[in-house]
Every structure is written in C-alpha cells, then in structure tokens.
C-alpha atoms as a PDB file:
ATOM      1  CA  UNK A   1     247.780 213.540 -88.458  1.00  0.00           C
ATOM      2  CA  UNK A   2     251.545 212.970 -88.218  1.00  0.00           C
ATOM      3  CA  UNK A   3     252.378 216.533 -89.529  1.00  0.00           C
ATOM      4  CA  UNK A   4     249.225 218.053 -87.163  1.00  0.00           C
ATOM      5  CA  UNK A   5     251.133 216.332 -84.092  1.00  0.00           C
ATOM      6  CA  UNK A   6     254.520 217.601 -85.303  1.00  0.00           C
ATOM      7  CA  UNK A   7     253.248 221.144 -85.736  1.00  0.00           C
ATOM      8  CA  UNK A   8     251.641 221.415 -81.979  1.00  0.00           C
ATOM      9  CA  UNK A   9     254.843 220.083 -80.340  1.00  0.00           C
ATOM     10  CA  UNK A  10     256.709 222.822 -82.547  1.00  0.00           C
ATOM     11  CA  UNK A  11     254.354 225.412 -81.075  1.00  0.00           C
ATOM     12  CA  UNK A  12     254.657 224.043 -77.526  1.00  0.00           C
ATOM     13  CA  UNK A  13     258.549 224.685 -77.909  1.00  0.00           C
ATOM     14  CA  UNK A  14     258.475 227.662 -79.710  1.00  0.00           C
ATOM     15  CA  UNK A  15     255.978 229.861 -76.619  1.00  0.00           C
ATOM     16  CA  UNK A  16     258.007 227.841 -73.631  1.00  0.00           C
ATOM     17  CA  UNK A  17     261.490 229.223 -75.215  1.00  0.00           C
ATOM     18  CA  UNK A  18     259.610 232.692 -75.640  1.00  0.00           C
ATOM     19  CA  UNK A  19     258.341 232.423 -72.066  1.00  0.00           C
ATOM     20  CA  UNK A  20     261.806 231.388 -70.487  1.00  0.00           C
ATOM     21  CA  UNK A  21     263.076 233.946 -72.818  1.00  0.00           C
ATOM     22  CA  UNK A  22     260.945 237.050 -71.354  1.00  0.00           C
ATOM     23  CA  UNK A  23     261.673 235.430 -67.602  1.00  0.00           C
ATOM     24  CA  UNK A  24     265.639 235.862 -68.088  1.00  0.00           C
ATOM     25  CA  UNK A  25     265.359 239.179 -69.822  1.00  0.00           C
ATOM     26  CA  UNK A  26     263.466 240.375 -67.044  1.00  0.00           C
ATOM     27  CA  UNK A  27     265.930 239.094 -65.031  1.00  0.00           C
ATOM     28  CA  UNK A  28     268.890 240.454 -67.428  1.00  0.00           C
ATOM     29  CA  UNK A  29     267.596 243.848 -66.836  1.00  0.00           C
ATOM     30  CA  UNK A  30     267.496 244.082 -62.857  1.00  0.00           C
ATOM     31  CA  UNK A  31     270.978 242.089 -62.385  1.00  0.00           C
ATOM     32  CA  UNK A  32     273.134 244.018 -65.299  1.00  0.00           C
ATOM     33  CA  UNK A  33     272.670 247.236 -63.239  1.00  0.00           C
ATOM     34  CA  UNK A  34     276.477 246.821 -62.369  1.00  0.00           C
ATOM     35  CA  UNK A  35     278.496 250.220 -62.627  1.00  0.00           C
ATOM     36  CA  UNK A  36     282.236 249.511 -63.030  1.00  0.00           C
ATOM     37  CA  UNK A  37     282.500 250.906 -59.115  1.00  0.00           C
ATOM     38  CA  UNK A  38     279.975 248.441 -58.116  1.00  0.00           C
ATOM     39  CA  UNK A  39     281.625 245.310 -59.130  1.00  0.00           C
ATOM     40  CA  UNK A  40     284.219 245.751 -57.443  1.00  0.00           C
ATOM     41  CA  UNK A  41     284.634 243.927 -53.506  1.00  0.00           C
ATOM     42  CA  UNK A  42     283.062 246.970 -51.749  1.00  0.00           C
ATOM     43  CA  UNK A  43     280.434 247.143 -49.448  1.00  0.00           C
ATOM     44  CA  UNK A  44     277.883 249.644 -49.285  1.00  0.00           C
ATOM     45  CA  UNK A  45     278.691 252.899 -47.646  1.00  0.00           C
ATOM     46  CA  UNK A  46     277.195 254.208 -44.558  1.00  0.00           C
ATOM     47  CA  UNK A  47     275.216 257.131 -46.972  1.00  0.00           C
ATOM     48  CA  UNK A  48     273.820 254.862 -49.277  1.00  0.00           C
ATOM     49  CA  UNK A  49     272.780 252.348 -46.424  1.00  0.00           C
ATOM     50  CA  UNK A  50     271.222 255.589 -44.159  1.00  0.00           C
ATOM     51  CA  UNK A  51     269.629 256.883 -47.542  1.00  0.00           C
ATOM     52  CA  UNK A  52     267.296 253.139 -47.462  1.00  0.00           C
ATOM     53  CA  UNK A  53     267.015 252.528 -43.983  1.00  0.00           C
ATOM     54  CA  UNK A  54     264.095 253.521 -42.096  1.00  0.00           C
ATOM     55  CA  UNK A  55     265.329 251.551 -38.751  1.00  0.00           C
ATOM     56  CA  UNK A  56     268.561 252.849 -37.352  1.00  0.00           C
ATOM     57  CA  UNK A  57     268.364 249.810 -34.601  1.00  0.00           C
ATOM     58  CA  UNK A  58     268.264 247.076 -37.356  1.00  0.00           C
ATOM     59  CA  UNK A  59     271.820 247.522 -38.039  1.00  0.00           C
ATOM     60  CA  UNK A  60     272.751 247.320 -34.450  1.00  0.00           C
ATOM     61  CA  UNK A  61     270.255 244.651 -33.539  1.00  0.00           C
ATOM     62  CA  UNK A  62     271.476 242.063 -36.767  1.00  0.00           C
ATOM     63  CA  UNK A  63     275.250 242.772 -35.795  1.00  0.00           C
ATOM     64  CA  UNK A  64     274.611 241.799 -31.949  1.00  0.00           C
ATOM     65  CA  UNK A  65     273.311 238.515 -33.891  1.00  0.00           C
ATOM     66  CA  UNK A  66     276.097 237.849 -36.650  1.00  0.00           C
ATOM     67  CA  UNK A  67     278.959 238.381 -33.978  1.00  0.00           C
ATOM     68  CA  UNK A  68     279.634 234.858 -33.577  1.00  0.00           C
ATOM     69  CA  UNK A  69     279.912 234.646 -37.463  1.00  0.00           C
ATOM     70  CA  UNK A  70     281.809 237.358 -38.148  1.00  0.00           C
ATOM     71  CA  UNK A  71     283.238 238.558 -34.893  1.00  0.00           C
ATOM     72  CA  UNK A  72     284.936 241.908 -36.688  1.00  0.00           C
ATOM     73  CA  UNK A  73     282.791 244.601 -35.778  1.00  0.00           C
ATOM     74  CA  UNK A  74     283.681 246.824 -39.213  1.00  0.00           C
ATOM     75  CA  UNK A  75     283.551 243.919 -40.977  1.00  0.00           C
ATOM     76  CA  UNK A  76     280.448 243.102 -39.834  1.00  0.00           C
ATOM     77  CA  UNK A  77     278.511 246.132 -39.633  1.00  0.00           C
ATOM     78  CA  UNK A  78     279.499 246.317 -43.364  1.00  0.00           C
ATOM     79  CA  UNK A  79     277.967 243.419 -44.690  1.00  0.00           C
ATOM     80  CA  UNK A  80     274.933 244.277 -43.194  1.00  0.00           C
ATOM     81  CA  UNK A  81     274.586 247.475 -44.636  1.00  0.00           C
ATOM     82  CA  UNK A  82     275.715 245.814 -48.116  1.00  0.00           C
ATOM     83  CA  UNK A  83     273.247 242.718 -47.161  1.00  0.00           C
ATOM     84  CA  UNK A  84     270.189 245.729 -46.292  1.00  0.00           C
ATOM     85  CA  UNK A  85     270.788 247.928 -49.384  1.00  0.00           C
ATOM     86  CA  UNK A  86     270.628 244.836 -52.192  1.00  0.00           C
ATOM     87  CA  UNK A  87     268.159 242.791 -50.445  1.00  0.00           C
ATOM     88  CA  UNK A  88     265.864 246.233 -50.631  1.00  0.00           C
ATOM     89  CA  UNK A  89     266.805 246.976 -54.193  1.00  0.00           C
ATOM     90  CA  UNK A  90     265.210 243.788 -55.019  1.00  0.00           C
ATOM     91  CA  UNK A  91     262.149 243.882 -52.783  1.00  0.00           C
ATOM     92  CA  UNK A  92     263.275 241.033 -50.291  1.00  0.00           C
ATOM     93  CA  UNK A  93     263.313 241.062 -46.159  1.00  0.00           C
ATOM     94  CA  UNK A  94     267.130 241.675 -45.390  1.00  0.00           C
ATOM     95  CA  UNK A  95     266.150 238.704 -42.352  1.00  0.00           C
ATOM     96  CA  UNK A  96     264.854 236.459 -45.241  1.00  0.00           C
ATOM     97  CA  UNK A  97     268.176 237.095 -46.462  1.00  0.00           C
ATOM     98  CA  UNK A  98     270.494 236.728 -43.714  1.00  0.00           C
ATOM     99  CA  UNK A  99     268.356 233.352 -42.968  1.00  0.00           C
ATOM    100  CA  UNK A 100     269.265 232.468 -46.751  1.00  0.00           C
ATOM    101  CA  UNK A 101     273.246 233.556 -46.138  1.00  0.00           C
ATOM    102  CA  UNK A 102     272.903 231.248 -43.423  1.00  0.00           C
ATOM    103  CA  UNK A 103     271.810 228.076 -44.520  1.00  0.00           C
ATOM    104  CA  UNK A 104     273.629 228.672 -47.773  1.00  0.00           C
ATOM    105  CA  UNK A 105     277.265 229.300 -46.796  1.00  0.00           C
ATOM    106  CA  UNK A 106     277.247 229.540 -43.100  1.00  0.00           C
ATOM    107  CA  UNK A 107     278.475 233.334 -43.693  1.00  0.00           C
ATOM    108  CA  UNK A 108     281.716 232.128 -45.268  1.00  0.00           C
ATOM    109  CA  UNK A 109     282.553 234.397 -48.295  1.00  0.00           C
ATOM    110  CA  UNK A 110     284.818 231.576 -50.086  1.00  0.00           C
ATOM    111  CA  UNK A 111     282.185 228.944 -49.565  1.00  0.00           C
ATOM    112  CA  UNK A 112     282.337 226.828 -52.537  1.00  0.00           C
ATOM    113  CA  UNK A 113     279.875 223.348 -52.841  1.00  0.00           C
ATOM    114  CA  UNK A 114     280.525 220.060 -53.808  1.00  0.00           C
ATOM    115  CA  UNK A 115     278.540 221.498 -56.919  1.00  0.00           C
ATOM    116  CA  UNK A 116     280.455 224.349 -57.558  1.00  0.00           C
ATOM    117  CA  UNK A 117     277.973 226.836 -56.076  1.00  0.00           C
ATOM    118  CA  UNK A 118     280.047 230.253 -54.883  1.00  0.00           C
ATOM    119  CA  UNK A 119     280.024 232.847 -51.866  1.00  0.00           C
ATOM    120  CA  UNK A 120     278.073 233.763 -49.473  1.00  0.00           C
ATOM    121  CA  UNK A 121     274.719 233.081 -51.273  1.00  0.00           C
ATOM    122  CA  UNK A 122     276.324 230.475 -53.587  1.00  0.00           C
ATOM    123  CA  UNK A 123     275.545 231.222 -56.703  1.00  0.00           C
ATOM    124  CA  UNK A 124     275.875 229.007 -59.761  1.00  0.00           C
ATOM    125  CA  UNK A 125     278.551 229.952 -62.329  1.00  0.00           C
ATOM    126  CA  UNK A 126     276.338 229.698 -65.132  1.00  0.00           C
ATOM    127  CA  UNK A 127     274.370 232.333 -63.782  1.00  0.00           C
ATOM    128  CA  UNK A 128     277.503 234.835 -64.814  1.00  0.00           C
ATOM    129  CA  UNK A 129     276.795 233.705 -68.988  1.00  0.00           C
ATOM    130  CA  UNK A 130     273.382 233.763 -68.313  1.00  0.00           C
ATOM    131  CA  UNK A 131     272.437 236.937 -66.727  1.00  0.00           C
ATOM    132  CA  UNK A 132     275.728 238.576 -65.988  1.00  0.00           C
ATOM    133  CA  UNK A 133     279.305 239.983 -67.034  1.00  0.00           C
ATOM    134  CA  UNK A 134     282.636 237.634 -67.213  1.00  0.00           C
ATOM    135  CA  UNK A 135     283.979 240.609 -65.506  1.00  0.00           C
ATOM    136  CA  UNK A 136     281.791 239.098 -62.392  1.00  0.00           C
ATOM    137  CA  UNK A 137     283.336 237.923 -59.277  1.00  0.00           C
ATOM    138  CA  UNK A 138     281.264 235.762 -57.623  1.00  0.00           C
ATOM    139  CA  UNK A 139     283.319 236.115 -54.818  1.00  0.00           C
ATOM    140  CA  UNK A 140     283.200 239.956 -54.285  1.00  0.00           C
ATOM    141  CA  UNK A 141     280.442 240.988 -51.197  1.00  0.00           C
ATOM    142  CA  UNK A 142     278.273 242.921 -53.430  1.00  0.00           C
ATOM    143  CA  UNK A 143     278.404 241.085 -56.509  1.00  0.00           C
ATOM    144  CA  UNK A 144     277.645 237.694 -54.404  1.00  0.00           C
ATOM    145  CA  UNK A 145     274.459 239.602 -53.013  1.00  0.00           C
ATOM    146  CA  UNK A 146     273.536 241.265 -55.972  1.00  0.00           C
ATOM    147  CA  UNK A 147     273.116 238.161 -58.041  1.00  0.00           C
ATOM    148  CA  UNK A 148     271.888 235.985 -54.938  1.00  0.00           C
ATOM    149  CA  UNK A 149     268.852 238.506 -54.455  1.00  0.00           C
ATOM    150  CA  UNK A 150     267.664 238.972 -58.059  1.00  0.00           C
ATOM    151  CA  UNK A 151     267.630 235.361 -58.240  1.00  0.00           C
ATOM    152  CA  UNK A 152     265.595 234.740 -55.444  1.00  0.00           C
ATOM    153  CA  UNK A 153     263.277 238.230 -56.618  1.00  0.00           C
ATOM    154  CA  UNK A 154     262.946 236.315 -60.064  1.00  0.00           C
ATOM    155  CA  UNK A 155     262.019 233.197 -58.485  1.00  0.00           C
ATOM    156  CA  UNK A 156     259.303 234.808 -56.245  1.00  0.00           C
ATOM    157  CA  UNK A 157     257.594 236.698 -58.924  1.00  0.00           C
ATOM    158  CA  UNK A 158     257.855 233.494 -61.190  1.00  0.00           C
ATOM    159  CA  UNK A 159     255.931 231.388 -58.053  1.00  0.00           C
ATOM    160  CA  UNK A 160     253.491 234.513 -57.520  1.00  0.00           C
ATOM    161  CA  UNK A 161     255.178 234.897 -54.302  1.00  0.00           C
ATOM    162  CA  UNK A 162     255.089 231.350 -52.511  1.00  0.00           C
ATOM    163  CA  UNK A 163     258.648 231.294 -50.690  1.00  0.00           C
ATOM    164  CA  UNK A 164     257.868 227.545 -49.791  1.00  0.00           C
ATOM    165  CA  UNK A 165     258.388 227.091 -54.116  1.00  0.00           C
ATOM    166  CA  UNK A 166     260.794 229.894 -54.769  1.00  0.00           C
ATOM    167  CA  UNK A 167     262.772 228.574 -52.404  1.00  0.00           C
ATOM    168  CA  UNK A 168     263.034 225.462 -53.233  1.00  0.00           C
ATOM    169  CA  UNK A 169     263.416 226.904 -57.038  1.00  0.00           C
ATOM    170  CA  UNK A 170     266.548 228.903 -55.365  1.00  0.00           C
ATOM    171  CA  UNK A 171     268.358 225.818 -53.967  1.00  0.00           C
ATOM    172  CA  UNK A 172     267.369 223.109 -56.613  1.00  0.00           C
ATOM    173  CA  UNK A 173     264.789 221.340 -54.839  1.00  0.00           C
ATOM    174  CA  UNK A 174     261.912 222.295 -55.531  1.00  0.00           C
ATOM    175  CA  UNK A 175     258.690 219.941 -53.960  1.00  0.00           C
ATOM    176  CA  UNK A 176     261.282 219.090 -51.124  1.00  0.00           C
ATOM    177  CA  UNK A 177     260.556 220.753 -47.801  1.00  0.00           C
ATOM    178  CA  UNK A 178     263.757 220.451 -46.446  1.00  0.00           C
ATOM    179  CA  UNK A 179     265.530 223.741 -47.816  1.00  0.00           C
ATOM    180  CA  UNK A 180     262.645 226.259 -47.079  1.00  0.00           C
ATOM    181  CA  UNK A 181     261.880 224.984 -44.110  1.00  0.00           C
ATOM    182  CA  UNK A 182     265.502 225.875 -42.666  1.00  0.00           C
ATOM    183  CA  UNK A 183     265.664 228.822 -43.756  1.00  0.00           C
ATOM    184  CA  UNK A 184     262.058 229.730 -42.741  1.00  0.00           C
ATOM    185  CA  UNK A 185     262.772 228.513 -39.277  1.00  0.00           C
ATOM    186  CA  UNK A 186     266.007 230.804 -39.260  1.00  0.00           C
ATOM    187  CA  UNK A 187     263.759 233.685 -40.545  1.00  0.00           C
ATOM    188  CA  UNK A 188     260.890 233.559 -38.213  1.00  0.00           C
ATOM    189  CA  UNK A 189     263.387 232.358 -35.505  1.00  0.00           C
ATOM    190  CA  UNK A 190     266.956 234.195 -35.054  1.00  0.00           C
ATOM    191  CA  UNK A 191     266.476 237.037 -37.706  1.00  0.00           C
ATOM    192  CA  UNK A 192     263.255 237.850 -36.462  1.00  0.00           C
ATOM    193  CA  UNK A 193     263.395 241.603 -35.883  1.00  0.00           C
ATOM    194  CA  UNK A 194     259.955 242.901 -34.488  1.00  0.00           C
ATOM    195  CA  UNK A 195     260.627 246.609 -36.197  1.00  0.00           C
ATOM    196  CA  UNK A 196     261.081 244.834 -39.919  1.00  0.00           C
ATOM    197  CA  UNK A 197     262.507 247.138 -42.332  1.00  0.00           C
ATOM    198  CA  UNK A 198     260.251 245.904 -44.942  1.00  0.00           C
END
C-alpha cells in the first residue's frame, strides 16, 4: 500500500512539472523573440506603430491623458506607440495596459519595489533566468513591455481569460480583489477610449 501511495504522489509530480513545463515553454517561445536591435532602450518607430494601428486618434487621445505623467510630448508619444505595438503583439488592450503601467509603477521607468520588482511594468528578476536573456534590461522601454505583456498574455490564457485571476496571478495576489480591481477601475475609467484599438 505504502509503495502504491508512493508511486501516485510520484505521478502527481512528474505531470504538474510536465504541465508547468509546457506553460513556460509556451511562454519561452513568445518572449525570446528579442532581435539584438530590439533589446536595446528604443521605442517603437512611427512605421512600425502606423503598420498596427487602425486608430490614428488613439495616439493623440492616450497622450492628452499621460501628459501629467510624462509631460514631454516626444517622450510621450513614444511610449505609446512602444506601449500599442507590444501590448498588440501579445493580444492585450493597450488601455488594459496603460491601466496596468499605472497601478504598477505610476509611469516611472526606474520604479523598483520593496520586492525588487523593475520598470514600468515591474517585472520580477527571475523572470530574466526563466524566460529571458542575461543580456535583458529590465529597465529598457521595450524590454520592460515586452516581458510585462507576455506575462500577463500567459497568465490570461492559463485563467481561460478571467482578468479578475490573471490579474491577480500578475501581481501576486491572486483571490485578493484589491489589485484587479484598480486597475479595472483605471481601465474602464481614465483609459477608456470609445474607438478601442482592439
């Protein structure tokens, strides 16, 4: 009986590595689509944003709304196009987002938490060994965004698309209402935008 026990704990182990195991290489495979150019601190340029965007008003209608976070209009305008192009690449609402940015690091590009969490979507530093480079600044724009958004992506598809969970899977607190609720009041409140690009 011993052994019998023994064996279906082994088992038990064995599929939830294999499962966690298929969920990261999924997730390997969408986030180590890094070209050398891309890791560097660029944002996206005005052709590759226009080549995705369907709404030429979006761009002006989120930078009337970030002004009094990042009151540079270049600088602005070219987060937004980097914050549009890799919230798209992964499937996500650029206002989910900039309502995630928000609540995260207050749009503060050094933000680092009393846990070590980095940027502007404050990412964990494990997530570099675990999904990405050592080359990986977690301070660079796109490489903050990049890794922010195919986190969030992997946690969606993992909670068959319940943002209450995935969100809460995002910020560590899952069951807690706390989190997603900020950020869904930011999404459905400030960042609304009535033409969604999505």
């Amino acid at each position: 009986m011993y052994k019998l026990i023994l064996l279906i704990v082994g088992l038990i182990c064995i599929s939830t590595v294999q499962a966690n195991t298929e969920h990261y290489a999924k997730l390997i495979a969408s986030t180590q689509i890094f070209s050398h150019t891309e890791i560097n601190d660029a944002s996206i340029t005005q052709h590759q944003y226009t080549q995705l965007a369907t709404d030429e008003k979006w761009l002006y209608a989120m930078s009337e709304r970030l002004k009094r976070f990042k009151p540079d209009p270049y600088e602005r305008e070219a987060f937004l196009r980097t914050v549009y192009y890799e919230a798209k690449r992964a499937g996500l609402d650029p206002q989910l987002v900039l309502s995630v940015i928000q609540v995260e690091s207050g749009f503060k590009k050094y933000a680092i938490s009393h846990a070590g969490a980095r940027g502007y979507m404050q990412i964990m530093p494990f997530w570099v060994n675990a999904i990405g480079d050592s080359n990986h600044n977690l301070f660079h724009l796109r490489v903050n965004l990049r890794y922010g958004c195919m986190i969030l992506r992997h946690y969606l598809d993992k909670e068959n698309g319940d943002y209450f969970r995935a969100l809460g899977r995002y910020n560590g607190s899952l069951g807690q209402a706390t989190y997603p609720q900020l950020v869904f009041n930011l999404w459905h409140g400030p960042w609304r935008y009535m033409g969604n690009p999505v």
